[in-house]
N, C-alpha and C. Protein backbone atom coordinates (compact mmCIF):
# COMPACT_ATOMS: atom_id res chain seq x y z
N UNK A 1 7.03 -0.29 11.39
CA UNK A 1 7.71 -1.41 10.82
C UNK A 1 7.49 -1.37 9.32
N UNK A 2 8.41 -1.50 8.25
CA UNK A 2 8.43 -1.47 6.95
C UNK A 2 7.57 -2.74 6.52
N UNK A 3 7.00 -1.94 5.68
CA UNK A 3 5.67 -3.50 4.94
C UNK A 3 5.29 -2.35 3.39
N UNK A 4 5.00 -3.20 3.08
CA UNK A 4 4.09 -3.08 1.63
C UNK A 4 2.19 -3.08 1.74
N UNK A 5 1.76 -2.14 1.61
CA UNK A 5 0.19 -2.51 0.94
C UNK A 5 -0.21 -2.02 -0.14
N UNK A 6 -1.38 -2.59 -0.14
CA UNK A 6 -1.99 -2.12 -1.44
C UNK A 6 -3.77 -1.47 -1.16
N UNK A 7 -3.79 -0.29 -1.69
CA UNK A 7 -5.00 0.40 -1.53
C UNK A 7 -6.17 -0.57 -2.53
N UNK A 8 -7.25 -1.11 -1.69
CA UNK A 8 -8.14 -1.51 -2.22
C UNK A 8 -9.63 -0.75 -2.22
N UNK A 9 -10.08 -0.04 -2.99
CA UNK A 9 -11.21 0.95 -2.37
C UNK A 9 -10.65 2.06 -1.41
N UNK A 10 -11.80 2.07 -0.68
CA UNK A 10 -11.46 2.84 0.82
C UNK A 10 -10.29 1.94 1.71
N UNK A 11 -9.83 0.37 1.83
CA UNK A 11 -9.11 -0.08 2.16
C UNK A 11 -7.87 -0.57 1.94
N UNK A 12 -7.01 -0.12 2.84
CA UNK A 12 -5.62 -0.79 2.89
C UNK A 12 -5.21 -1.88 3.18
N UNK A 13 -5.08 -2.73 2.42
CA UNK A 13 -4.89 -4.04 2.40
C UNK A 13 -2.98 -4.21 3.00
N UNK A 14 -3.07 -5.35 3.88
CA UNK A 14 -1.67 -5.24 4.22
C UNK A 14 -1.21 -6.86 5.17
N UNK A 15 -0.21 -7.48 4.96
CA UNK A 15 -0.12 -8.81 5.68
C UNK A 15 1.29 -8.51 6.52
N UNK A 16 1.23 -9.20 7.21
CA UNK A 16 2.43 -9.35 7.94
C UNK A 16 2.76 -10.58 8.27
N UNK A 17 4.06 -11.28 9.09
CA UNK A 17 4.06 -12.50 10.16
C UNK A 17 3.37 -12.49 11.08
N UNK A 18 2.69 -13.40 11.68
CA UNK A 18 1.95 -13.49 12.73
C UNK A 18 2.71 -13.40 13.84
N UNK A 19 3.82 -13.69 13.71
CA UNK A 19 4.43 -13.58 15.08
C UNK A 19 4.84 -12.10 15.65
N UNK A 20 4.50 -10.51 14.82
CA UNK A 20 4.95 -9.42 14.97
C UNK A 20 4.18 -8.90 16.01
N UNK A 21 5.12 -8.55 17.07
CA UNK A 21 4.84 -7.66 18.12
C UNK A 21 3.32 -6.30 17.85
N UNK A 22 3.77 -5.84 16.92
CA UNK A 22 2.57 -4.69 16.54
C UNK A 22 1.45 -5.50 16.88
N UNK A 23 0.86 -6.58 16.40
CA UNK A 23 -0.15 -7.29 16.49
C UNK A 23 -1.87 -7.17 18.00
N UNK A 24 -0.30 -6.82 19.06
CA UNK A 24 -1.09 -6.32 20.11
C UNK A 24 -1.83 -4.96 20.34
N UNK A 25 -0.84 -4.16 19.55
CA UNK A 25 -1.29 -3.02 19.78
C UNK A 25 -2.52 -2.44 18.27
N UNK A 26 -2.19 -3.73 17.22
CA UNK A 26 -3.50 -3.35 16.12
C UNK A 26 -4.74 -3.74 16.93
N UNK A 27 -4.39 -4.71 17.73
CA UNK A 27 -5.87 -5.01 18.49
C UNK A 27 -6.96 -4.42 19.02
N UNK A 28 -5.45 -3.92 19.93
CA UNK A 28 -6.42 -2.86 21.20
C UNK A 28 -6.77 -1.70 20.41
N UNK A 29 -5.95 -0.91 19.51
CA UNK A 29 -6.67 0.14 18.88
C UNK A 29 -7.85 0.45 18.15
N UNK A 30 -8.49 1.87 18.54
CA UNK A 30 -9.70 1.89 17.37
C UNK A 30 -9.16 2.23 16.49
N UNK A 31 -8.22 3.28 16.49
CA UNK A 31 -7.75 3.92 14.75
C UNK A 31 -6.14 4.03 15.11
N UNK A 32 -5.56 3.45 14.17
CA UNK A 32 -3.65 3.09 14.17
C UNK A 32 -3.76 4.26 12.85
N UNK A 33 -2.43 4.90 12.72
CA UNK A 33 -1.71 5.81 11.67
C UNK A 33 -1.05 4.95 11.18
N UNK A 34 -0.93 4.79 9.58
CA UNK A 34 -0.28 4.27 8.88
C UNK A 34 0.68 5.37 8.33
N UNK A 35 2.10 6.13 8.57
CA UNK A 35 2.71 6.35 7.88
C UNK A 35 3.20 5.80 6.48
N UNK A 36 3.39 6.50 5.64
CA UNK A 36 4.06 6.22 4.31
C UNK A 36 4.67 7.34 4.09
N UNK A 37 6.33 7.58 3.17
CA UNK A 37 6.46 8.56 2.64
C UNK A 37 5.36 9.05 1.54
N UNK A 38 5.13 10.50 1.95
CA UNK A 38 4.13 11.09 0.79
C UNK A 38 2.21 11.20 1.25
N UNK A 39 1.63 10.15 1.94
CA UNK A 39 0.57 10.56 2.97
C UNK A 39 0.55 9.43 4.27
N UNK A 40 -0.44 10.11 4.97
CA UNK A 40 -0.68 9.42 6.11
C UNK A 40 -1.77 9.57 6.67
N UNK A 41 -2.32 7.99 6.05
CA UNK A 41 -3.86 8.07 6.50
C UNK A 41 -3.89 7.57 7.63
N UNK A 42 -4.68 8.26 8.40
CA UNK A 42 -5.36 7.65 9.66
C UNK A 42 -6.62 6.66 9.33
N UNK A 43 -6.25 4.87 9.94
CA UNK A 43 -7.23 4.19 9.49
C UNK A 43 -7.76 3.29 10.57
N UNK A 44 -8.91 2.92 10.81
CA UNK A 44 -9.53 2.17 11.55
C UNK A 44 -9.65 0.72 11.14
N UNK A 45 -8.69 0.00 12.41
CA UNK A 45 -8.93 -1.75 11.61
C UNK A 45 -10.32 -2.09 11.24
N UNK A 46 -10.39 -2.94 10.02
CA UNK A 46 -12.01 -3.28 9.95
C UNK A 46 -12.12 -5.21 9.84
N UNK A 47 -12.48 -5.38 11.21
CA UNK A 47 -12.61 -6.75 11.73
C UNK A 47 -11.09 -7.02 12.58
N UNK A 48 -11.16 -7.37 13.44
CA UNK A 48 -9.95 -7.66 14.92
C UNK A 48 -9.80 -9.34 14.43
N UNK A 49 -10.69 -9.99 14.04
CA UNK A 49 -9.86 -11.28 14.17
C UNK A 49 -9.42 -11.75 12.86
N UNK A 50 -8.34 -13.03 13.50
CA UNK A 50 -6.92 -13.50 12.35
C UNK A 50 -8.28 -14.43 11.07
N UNK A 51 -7.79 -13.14 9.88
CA UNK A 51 -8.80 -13.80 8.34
C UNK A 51 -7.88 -15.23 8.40
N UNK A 52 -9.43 -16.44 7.78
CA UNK A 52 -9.42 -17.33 7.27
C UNK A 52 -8.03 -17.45 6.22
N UNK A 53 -7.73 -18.55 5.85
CA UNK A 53 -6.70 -18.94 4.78
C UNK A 53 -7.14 -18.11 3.29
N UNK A 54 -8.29 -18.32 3.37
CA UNK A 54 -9.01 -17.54 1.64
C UNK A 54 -9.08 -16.11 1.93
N UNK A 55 -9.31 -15.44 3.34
CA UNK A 55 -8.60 -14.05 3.42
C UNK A 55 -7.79 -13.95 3.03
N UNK A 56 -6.85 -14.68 3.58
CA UNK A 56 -5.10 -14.41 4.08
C UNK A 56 -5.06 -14.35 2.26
N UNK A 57 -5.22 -15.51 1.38
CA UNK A 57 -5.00 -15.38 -0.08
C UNK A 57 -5.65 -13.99 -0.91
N UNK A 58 -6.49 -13.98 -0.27
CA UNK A 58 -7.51 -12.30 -1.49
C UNK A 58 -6.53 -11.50 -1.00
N UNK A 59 -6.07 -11.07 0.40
CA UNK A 59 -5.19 -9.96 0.32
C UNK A 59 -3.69 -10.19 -0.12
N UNK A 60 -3.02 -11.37 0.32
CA UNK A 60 -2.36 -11.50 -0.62
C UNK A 60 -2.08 -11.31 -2.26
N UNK A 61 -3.53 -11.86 -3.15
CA UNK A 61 -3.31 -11.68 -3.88
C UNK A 61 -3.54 -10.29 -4.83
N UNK A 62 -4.17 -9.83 -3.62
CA UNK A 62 -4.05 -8.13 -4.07
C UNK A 62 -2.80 -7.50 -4.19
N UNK A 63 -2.36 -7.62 -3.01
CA UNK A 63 -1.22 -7.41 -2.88
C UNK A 63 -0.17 -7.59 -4.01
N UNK A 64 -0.15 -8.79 -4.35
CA UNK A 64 0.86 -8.91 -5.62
C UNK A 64 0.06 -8.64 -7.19
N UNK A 65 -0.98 -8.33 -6.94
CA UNK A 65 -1.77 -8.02 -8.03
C UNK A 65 -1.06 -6.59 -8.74
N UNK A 66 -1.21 -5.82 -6.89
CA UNK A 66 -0.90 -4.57 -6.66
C UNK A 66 0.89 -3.99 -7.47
N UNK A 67 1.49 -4.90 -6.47
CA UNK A 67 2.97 -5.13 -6.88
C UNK A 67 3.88 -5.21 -7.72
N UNK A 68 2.61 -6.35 -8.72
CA UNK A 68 3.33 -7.06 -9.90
C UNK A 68 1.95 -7.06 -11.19
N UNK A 69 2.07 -5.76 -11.41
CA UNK A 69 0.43 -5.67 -12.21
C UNK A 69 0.47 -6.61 -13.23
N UNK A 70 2.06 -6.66 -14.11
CA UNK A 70 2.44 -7.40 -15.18
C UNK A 70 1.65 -9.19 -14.78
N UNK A 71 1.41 -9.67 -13.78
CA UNK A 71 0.98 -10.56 -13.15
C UNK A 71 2.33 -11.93 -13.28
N UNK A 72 3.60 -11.48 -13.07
CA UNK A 72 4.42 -12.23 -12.65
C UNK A 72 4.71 -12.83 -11.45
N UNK A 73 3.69 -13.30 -11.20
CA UNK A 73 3.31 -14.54 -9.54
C UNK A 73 2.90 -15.33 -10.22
N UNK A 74 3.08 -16.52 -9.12
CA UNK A 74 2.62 -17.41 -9.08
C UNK A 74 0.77 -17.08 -8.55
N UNK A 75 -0.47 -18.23 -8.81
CA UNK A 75 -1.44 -17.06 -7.95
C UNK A 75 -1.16 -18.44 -6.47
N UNK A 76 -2.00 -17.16 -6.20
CA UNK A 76 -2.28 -17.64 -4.56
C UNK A 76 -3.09 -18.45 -4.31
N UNK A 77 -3.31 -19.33 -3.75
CA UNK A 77 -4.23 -21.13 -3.66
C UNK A 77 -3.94 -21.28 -2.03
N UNK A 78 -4.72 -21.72 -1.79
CA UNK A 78 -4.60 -22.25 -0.21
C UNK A 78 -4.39 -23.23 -0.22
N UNK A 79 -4.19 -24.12 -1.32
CA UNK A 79 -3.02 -25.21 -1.02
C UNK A 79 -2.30 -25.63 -1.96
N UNK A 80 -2.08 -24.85 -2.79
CA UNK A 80 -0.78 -24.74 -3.74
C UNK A 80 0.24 -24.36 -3.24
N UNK A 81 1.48 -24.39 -4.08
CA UNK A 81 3.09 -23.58 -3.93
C UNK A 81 2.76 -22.72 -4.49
N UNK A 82 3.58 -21.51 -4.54
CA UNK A 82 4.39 -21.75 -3.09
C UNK A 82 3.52 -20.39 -1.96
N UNK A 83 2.66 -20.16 -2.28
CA UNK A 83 1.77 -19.53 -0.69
C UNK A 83 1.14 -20.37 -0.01
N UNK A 84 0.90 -21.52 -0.37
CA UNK A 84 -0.29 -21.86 0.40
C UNK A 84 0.50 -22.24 1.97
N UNK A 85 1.54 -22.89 1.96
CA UNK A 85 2.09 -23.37 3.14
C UNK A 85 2.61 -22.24 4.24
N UNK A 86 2.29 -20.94 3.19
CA UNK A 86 3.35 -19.86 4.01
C UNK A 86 2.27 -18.88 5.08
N UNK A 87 0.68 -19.04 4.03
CA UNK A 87 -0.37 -18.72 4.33
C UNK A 87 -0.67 -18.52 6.46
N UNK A 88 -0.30 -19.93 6.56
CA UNK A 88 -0.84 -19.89 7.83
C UNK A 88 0.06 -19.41 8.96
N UNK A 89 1.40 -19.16 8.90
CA UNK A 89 1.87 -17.76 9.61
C UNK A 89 1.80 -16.36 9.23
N UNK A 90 0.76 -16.05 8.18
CA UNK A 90 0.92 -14.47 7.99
C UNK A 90 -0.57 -13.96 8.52
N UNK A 91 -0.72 -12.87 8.88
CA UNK A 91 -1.61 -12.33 9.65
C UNK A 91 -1.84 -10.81 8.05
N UNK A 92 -3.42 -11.44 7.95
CA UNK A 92 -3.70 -9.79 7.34
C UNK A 92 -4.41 -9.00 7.64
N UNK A 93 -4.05 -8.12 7.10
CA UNK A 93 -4.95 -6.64 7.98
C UNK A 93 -5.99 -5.36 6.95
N UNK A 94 -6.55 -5.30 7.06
CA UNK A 94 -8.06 -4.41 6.59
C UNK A 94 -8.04 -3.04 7.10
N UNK A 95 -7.53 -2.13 6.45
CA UNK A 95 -7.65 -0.70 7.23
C UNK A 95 -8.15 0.00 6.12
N UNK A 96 -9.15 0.57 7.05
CA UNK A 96 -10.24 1.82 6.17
C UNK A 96 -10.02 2.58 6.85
N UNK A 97 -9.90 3.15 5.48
CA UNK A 97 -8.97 4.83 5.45
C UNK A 97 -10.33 6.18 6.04
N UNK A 98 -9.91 6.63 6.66
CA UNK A 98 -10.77 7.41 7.53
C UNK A 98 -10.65 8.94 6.84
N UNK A 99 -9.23 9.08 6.51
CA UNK A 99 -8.54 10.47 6.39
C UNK A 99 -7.09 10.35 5.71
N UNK A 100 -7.21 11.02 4.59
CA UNK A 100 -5.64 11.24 3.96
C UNK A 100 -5.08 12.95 4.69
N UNK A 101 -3.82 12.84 5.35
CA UNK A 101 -3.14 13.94 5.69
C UNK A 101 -2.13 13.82 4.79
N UNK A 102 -1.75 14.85 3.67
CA UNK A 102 -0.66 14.51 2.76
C UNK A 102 -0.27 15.83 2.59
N UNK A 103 1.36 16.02 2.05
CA UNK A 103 1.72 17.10 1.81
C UNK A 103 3.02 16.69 0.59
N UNK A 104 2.91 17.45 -0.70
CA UNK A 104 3.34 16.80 -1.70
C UNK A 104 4.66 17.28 -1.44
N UNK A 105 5.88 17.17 -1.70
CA UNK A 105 6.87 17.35 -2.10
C UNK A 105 7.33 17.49 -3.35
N UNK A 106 8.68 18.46 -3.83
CA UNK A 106 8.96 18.08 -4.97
C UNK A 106 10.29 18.28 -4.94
N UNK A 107 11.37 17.18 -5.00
CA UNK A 107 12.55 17.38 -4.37
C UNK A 107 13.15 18.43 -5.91
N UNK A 108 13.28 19.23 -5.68
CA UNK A 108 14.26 20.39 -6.46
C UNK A 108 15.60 20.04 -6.51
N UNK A 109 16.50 19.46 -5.87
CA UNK A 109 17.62 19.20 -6.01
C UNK A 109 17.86 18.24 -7.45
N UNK A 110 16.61 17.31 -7.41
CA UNK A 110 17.14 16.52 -8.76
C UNK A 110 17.34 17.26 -10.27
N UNK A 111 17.78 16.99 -11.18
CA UNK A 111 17.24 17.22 -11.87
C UNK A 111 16.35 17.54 -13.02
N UNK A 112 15.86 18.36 -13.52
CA UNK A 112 14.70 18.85 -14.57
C UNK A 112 14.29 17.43 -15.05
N UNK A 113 15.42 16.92 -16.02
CA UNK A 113 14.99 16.40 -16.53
C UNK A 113 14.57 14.49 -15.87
N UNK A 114 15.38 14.76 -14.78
CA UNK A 114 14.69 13.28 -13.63
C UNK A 114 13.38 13.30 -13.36
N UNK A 115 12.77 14.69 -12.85
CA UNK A 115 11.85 15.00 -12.72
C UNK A 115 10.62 14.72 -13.53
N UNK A 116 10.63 15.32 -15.01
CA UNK A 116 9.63 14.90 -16.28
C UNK A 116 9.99 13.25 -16.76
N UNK A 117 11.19 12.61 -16.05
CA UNK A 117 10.65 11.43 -17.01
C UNK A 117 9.97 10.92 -15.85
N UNK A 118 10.26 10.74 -14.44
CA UNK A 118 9.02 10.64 -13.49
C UNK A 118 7.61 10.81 -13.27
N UNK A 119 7.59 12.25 -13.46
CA UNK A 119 6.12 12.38 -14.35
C UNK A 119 5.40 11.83 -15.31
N UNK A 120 6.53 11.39 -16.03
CA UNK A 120 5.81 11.19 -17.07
C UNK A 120 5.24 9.65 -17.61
N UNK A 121 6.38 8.82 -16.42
CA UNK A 121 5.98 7.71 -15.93
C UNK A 121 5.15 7.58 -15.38
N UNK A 122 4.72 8.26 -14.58
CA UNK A 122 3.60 8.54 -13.61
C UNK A 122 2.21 8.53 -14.11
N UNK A 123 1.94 9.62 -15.15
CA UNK A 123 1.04 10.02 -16.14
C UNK A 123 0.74 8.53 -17.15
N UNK A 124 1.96 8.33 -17.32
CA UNK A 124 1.55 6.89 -18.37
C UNK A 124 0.73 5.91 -17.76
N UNK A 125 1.72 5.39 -16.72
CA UNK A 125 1.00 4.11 -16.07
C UNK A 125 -0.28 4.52 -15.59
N UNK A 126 -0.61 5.77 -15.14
CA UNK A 126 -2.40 5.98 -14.44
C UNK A 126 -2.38 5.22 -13.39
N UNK A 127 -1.54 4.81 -12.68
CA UNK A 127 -1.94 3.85 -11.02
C UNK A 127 -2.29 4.61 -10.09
N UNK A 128 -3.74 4.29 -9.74
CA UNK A 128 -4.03 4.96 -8.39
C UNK A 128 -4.13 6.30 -8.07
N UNK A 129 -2.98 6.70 -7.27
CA UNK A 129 -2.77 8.17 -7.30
C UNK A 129 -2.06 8.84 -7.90
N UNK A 130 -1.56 8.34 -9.22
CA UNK A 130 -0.84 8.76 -10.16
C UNK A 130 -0.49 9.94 -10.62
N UNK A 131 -2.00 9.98 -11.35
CA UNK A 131 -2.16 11.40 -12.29
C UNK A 131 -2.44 12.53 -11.12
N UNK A 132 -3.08 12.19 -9.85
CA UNK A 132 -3.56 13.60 -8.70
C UNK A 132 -1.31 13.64 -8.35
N UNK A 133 -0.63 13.13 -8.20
CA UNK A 133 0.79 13.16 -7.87
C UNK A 133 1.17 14.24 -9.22
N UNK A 134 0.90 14.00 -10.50
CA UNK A 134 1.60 14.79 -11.25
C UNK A 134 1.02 16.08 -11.37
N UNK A 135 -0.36 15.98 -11.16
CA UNK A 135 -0.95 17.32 -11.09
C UNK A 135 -0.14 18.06 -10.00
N UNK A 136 -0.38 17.18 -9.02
CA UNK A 136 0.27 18.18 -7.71
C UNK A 136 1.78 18.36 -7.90
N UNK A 137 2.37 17.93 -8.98
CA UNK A 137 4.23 18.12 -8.83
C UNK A 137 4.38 19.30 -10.00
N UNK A 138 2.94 19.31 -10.83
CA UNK A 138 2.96 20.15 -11.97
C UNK A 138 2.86 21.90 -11.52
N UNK A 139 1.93 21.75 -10.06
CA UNK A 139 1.88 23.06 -9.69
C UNK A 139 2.55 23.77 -7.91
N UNK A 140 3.79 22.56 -7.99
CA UNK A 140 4.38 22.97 -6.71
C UNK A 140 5.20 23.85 -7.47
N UNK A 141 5.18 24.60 -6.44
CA UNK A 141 6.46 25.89 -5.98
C UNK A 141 7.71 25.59 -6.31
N UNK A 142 8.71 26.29 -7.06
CA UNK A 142 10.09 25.78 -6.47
C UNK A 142 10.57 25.43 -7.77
N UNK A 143 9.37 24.82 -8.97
CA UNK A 143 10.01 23.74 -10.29
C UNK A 143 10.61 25.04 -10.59
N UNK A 144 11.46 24.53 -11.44
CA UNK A 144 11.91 25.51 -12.53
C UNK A 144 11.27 24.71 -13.70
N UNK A 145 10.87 25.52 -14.68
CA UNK A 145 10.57 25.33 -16.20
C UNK A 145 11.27 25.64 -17.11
């Protein structure tokens, strides 16, 4: 199911509706695969039961921390607008990352120059896995120079 997280540490921070079917099956599992285009960590939930309201807000507000670095949110309050009311149907989730399986791509069809201003966006901002992405697009197979 399509969702958004945000890597916190070793953990993947991630919310959903409470009412989503998956819910049963994050339960019963010891370790769920999180696909994403680009890797796929295998991660083990860390804690089975539904976080408090001040959970539900820290990952939230990671989340849009994550999202919206510029910090264009509102913040998150457990009883402010506009999360606080929305707070108590979303369910969040804690996955520690066990294992990255990744395999870089570098779509060749675009071109050259799509490519370096990507990079080079990439390189600027420094997020996360940024700069290891441009290293790895700097020495795939295939570029033309």
């Amino acid at each position: 199911m399509p969702t958004h997280f945000t890597l916190a540490g070793e953990e993947l921070l991630l919310h959903l509706a409470g009412a989503k079917p998956v819910w049963q099956h994050l339960e019963a599992a010891a370790q769920v695969r999180l696909t994403v285009i680009g890797t796929t960590p295998p991660s083990r939930p860390t804690g089975g039961q539904r976080p408090a309201a001040h959970a539900k807000a820290e990952i939230l507000t990671a989340q849009l921390g994550d999202l919206r670095p510029e910090g264009r949110h509102d913040p998150v309050t457990v009883d402010g607008a506009p999360y606080g009311r929305m707070l108590s149907g979303l369910r969040g989730v804690r996955l520690a990352v066990l294992r990255v399986d990744a395999k870089f791509t570098c779509d060749v069809h675009n071109p050259t120059d799509h490519r370096e201003r990507v990079t080079a966006h990439l390189q600027e901002r420094g997020h996360g896995l940024d700069r290891r992405c441009v290293a790895a697009a700097a020495s795939a197979p295939g570029r033309d120079r």
